[in-house]
PDB file of N, CA and C in Angstrom:
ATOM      1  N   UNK A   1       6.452  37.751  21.469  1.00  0.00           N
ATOM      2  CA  UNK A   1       7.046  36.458  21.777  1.00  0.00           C
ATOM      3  C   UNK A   1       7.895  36.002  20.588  1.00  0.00           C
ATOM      4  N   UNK A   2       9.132  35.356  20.609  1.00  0.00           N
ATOM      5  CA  UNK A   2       9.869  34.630  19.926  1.00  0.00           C
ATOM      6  C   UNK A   2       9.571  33.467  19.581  1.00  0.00           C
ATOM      7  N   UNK A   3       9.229  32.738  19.135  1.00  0.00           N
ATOM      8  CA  UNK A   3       8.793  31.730  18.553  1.00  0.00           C
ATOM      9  C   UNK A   3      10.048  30.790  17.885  1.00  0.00           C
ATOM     10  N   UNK A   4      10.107  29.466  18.012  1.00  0.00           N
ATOM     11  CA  UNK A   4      11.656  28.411  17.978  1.00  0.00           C
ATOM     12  C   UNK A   4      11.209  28.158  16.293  1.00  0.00           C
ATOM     13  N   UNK A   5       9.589  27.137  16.687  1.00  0.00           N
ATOM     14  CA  UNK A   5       9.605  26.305  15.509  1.00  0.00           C
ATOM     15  C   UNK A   5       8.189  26.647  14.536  1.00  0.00           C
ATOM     16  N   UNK A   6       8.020  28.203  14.929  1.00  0.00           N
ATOM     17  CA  UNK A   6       6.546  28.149  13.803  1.00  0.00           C
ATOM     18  C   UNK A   6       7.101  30.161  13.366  1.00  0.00           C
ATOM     19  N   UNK A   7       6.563  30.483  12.402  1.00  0.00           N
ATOM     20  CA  UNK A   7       6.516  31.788  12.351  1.00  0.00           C
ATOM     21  C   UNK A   7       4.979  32.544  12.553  1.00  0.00           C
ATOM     22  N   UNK A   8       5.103  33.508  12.765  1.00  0.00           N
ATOM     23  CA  UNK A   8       3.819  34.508  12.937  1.00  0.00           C
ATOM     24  C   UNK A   8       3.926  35.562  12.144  1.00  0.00           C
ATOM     25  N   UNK A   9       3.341  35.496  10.896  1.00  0.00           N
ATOM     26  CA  UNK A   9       3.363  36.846   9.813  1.00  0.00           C
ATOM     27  C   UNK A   9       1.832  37.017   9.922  1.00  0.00           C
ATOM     28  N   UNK A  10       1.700  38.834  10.121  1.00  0.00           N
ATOM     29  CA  UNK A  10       0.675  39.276  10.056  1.00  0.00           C
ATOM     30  C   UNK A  10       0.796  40.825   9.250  1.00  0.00           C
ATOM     31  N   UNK A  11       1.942  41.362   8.315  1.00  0.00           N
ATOM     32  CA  UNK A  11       1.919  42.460   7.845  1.00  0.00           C
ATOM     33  C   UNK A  11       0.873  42.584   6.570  1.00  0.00           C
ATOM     34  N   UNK A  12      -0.042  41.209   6.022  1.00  0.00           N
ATOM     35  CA  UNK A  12      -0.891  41.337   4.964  1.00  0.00           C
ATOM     36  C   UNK A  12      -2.133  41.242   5.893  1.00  0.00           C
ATOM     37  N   UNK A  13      -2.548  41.578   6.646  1.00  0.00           N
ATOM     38  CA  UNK A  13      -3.765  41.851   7.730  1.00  0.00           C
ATOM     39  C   UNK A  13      -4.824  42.340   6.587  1.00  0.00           C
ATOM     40  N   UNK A  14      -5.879  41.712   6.398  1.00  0.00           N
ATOM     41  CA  UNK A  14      -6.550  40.925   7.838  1.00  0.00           C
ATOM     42  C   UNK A  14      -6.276  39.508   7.566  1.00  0.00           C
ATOM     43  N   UNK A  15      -5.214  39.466   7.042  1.00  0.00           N
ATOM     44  CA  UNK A  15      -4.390  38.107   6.804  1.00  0.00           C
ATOM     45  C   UNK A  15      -3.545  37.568   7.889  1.00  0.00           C
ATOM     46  N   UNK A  16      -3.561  36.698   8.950  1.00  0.00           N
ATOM     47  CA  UNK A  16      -1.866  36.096   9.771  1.00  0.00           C
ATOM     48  C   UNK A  16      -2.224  34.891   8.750  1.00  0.00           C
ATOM     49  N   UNK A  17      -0.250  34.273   8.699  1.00  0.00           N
ATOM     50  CA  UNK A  17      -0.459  33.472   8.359  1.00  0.00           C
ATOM     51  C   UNK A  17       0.818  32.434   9.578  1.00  0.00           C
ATOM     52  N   UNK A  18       0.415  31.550  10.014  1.00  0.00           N
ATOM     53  CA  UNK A  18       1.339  30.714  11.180  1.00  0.00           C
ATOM     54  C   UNK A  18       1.991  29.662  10.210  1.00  0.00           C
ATOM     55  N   UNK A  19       3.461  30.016  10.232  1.00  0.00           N
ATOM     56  CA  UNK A  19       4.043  28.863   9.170  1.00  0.00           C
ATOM     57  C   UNK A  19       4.954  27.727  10.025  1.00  0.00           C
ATOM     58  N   UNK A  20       4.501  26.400  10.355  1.00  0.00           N
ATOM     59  CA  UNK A  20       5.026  25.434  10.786  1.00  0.00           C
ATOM     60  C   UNK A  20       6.914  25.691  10.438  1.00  0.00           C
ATOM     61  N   UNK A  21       7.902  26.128  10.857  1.00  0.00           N
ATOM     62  CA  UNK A  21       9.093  26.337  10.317  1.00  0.00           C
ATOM     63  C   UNK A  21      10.303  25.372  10.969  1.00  0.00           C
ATOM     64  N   UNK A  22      10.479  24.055  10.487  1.00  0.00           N
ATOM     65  CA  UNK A  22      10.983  23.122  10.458  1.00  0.00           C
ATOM     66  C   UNK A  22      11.096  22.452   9.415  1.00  0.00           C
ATOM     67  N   UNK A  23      11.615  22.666   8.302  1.00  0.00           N
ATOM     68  CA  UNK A  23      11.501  22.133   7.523  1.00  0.00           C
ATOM     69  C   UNK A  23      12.667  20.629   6.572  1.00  0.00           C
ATOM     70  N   UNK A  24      13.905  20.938   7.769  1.00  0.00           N
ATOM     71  CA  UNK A  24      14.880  19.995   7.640  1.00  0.00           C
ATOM     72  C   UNK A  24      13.958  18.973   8.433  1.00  0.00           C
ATOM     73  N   UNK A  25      13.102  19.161   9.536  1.00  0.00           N
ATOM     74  CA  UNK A  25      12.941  18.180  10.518  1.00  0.00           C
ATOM     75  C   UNK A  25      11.369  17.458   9.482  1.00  0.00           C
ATOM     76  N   UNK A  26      10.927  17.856   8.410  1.00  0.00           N
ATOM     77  CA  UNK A  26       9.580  17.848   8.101  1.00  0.00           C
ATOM     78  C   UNK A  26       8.327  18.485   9.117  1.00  0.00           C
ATOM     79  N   UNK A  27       8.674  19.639   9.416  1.00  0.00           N
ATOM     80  CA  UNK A  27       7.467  20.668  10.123  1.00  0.00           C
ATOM     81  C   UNK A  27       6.493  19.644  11.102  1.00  0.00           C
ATOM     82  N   UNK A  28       7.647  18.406  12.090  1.00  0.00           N
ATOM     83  CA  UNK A  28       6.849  17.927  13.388  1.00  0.00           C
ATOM     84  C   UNK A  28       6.576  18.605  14.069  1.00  0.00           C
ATOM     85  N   UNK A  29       5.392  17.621  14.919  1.00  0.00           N
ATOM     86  CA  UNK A  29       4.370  18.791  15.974  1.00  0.00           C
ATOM     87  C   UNK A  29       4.647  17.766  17.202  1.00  0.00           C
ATOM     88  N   UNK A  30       5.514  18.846  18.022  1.00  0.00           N
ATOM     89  CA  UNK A  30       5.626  18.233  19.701  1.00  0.00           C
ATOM     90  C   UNK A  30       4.973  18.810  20.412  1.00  0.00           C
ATOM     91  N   UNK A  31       5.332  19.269  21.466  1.00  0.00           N
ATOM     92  CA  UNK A  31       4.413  20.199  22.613  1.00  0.00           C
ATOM     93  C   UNK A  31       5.088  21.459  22.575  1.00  0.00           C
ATOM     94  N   UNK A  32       6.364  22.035  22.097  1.00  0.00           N
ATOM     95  CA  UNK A  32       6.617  22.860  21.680  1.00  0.00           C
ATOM     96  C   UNK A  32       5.738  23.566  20.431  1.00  0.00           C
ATOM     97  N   UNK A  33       5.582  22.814  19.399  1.00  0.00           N
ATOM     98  CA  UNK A  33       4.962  23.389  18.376  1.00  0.00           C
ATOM     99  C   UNK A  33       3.884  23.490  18.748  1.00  0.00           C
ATOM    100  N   UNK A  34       2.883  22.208  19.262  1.00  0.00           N
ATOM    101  CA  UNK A  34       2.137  23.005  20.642  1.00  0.00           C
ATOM    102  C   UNK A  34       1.273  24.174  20.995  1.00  0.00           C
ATOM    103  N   UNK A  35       2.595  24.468  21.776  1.00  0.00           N
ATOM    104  CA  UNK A  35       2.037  25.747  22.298  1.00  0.00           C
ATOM    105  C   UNK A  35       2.609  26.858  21.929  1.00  0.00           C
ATOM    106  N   UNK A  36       2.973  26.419  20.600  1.00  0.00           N
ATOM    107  CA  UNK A  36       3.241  28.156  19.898  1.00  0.00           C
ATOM    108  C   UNK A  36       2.487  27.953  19.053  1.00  0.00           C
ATOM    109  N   UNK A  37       1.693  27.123  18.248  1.00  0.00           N
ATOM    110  CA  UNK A  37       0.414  26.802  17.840  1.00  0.00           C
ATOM    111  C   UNK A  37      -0.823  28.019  18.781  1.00  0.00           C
ATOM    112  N   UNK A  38      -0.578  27.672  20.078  1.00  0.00           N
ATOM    113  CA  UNK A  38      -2.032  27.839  20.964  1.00  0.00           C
ATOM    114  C   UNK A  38      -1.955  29.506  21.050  1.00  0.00           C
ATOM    115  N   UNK A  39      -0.249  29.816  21.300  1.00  0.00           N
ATOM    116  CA  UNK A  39      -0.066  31.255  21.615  1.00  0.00           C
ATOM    117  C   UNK A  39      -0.383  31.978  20.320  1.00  0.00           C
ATOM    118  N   UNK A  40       0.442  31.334  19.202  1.00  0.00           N
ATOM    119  CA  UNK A  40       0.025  32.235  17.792  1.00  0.00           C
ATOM    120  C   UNK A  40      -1.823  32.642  17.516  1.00  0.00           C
ATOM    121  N   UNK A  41      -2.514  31.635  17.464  1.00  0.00           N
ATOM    122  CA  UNK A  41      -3.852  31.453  17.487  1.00  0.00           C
ATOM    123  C   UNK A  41      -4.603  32.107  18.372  1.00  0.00           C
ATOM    124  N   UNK A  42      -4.393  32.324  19.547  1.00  0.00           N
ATOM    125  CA  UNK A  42      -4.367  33.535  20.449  1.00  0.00           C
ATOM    126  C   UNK A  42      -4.027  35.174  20.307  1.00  0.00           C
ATOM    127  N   UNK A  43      -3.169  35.204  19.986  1.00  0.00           N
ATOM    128  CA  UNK A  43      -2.536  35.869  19.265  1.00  0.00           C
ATOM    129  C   UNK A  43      -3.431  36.697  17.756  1.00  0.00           C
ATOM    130  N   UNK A  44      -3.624  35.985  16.787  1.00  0.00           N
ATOM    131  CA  UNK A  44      -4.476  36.313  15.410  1.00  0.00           C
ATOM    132  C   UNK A  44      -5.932  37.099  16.528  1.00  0.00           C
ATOM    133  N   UNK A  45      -6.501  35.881  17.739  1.00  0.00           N
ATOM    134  CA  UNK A  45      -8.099  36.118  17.667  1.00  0.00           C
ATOM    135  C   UNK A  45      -7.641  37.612  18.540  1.00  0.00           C
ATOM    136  N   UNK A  46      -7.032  37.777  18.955  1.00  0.00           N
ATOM    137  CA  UNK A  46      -6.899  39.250  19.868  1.00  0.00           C
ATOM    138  C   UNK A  46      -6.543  40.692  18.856  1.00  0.00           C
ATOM    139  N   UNK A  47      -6.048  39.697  17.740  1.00  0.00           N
ATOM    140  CA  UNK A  47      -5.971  41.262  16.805  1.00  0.00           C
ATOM    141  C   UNK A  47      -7.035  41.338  16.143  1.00  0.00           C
ATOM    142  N   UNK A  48      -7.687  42.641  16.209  1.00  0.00           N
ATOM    143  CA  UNK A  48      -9.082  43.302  15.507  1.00  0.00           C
ATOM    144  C   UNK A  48      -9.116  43.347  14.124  1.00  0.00           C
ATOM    145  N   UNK A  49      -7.675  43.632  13.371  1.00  0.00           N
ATOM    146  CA  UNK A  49      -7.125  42.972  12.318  1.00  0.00           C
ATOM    147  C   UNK A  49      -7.339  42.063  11.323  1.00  0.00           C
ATOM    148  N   UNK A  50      -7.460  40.903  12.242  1.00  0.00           N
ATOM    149  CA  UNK A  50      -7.105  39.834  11.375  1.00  0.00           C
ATOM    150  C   UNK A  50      -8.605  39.252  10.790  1.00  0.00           C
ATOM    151  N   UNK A  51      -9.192  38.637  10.090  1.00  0.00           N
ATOM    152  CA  UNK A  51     -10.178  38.101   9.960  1.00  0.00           C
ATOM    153  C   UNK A  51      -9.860  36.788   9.588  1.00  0.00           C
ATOM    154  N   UNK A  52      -8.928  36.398   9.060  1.00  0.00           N
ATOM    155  CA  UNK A  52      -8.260  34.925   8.466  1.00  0.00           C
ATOM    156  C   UNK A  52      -7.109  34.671   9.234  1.00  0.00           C
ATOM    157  N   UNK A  53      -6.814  33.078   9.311  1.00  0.00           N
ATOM    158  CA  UNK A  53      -5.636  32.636   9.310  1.00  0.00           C
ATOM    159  C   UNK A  53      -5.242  31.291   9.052  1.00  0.00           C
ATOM    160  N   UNK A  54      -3.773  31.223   8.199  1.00  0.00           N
ATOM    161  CA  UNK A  54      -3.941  30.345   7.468  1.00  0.00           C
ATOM    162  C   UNK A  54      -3.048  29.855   7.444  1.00  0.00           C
ATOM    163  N   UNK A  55      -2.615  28.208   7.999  1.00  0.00           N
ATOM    164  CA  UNK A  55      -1.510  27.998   9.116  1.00  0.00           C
ATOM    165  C   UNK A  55      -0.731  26.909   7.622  1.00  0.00           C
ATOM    166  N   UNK A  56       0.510  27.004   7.386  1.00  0.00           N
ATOM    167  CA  UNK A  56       1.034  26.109   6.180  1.00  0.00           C
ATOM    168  C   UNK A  56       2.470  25.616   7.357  1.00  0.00           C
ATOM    169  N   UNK A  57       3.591  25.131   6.246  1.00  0.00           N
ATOM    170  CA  UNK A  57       4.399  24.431   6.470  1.00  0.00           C
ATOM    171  C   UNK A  57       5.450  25.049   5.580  1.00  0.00           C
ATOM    172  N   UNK A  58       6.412  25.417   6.113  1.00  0.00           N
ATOM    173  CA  UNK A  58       7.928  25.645   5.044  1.00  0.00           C
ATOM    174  C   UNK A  58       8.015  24.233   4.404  1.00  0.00           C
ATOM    175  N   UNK A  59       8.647  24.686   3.398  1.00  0.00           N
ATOM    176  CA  UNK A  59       9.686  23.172   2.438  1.00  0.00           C
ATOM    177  C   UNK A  59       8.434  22.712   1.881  1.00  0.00           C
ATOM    178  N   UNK A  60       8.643  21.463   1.969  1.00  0.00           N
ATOM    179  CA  UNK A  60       8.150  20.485   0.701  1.00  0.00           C
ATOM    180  C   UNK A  60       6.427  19.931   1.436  1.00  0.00           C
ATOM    181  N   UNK A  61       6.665  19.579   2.754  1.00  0.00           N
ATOM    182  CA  UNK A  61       5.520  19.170   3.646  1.00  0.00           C
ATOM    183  C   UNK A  61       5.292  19.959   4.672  1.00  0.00           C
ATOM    184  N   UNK A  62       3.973  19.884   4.103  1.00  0.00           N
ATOM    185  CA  UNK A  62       3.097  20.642   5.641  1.00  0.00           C
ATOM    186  C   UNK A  62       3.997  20.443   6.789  1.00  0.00           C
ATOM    187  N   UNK A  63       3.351  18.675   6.938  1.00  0.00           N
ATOM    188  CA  UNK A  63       3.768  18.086   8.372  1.00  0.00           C
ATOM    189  C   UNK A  63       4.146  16.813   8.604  1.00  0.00           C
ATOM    190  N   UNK A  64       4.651  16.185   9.125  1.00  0.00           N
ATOM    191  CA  UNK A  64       5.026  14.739   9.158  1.00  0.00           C
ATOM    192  C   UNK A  64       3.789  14.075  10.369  1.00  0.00           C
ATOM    193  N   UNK A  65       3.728  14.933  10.879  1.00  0.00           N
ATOM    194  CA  UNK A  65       2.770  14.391  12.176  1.00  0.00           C
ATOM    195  C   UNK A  65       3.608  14.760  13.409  1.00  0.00           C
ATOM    196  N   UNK A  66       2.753  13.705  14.075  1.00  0.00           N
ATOM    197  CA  UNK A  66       3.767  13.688  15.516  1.00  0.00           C
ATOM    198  C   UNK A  66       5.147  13.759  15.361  1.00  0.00           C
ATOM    199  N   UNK A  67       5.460  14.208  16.807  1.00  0.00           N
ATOM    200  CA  UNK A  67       7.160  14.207  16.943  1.00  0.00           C
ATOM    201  C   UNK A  67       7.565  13.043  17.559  1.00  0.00           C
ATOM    202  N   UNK A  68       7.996  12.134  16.896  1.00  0.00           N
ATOM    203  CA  UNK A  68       8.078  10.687  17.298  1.00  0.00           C
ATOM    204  C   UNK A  68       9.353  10.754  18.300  1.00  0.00           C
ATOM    205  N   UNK A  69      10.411  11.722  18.038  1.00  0.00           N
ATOM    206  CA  UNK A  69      11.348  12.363  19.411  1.00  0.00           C
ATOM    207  C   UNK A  69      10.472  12.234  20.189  1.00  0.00           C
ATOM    208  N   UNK A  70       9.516  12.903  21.129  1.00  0.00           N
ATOM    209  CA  UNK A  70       8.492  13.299  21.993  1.00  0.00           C
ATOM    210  C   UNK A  70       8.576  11.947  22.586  1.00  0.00           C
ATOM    211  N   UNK A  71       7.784  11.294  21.644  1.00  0.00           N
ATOM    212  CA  UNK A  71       6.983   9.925  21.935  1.00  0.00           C
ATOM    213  C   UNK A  71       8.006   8.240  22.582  1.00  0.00           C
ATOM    214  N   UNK A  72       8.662   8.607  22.436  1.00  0.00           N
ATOM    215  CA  UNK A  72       9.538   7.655  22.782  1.00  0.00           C
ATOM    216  C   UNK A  72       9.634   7.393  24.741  1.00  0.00           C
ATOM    217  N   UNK A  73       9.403   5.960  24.867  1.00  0.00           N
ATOM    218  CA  UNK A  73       8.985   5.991  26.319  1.00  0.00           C
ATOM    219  C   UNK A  73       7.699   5.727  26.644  1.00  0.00           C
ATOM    220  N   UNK A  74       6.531   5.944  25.742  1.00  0.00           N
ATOM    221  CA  UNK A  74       5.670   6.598  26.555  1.00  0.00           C
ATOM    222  C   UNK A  74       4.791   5.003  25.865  1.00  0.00           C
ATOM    223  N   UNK A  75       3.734   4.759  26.881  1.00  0.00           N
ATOM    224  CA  UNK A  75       3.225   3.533  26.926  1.00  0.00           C
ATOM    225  C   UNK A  75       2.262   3.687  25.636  1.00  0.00           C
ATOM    226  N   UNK A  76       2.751   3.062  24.592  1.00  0.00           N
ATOM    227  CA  UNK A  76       1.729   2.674  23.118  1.00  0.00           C
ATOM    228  C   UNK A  76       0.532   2.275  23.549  1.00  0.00           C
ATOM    229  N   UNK A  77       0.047   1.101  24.324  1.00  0.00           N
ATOM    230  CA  UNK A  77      -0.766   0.081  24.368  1.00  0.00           C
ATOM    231  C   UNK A  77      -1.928   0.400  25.263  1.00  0.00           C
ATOM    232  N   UNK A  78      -1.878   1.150  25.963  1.00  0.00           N
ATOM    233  CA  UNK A  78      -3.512   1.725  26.900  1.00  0.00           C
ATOM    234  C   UNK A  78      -2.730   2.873  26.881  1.00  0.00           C
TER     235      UNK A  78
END
């Protein structure tokens, strides 16, 4: 799988490491990041390989948090 906004390095096995890769945007988490989050992580537990994984952020921050793009619209209050 191709992956938009995270990377999947696993050539230091039994090392993956999933790198949040957004780093102009501060490495936000929408439903895209998501579910390449869910697939990568999937991904590590299916390789016999791996025993660790150890999920960081390009640039300066991990993560900003939410993707406040995403969130816009959507009812704050209940």
């Amino acid at each position: 799988m191709t992956y938009v906004t995270i990377r999947y390095e696993d050539a230091d096995a039994p090392i993956a490491r999933i790198v949040l890769n957004q780093p102009e945007r501060r490495n936000p988490i929408g439903p895209l990041t998501c579910g390449e989050l869910i697939h990568a992580l999937g991904r590590a537990g299916a390789d016999e390989r791996v025993r660790c994984v150890i999920v960081t952020g390009a640039g300066k921050v991990f993560s900003a948090g939410g993707d406040l793009g995403h969130m816009q619209g959507k009812d704050a209050g209940a």
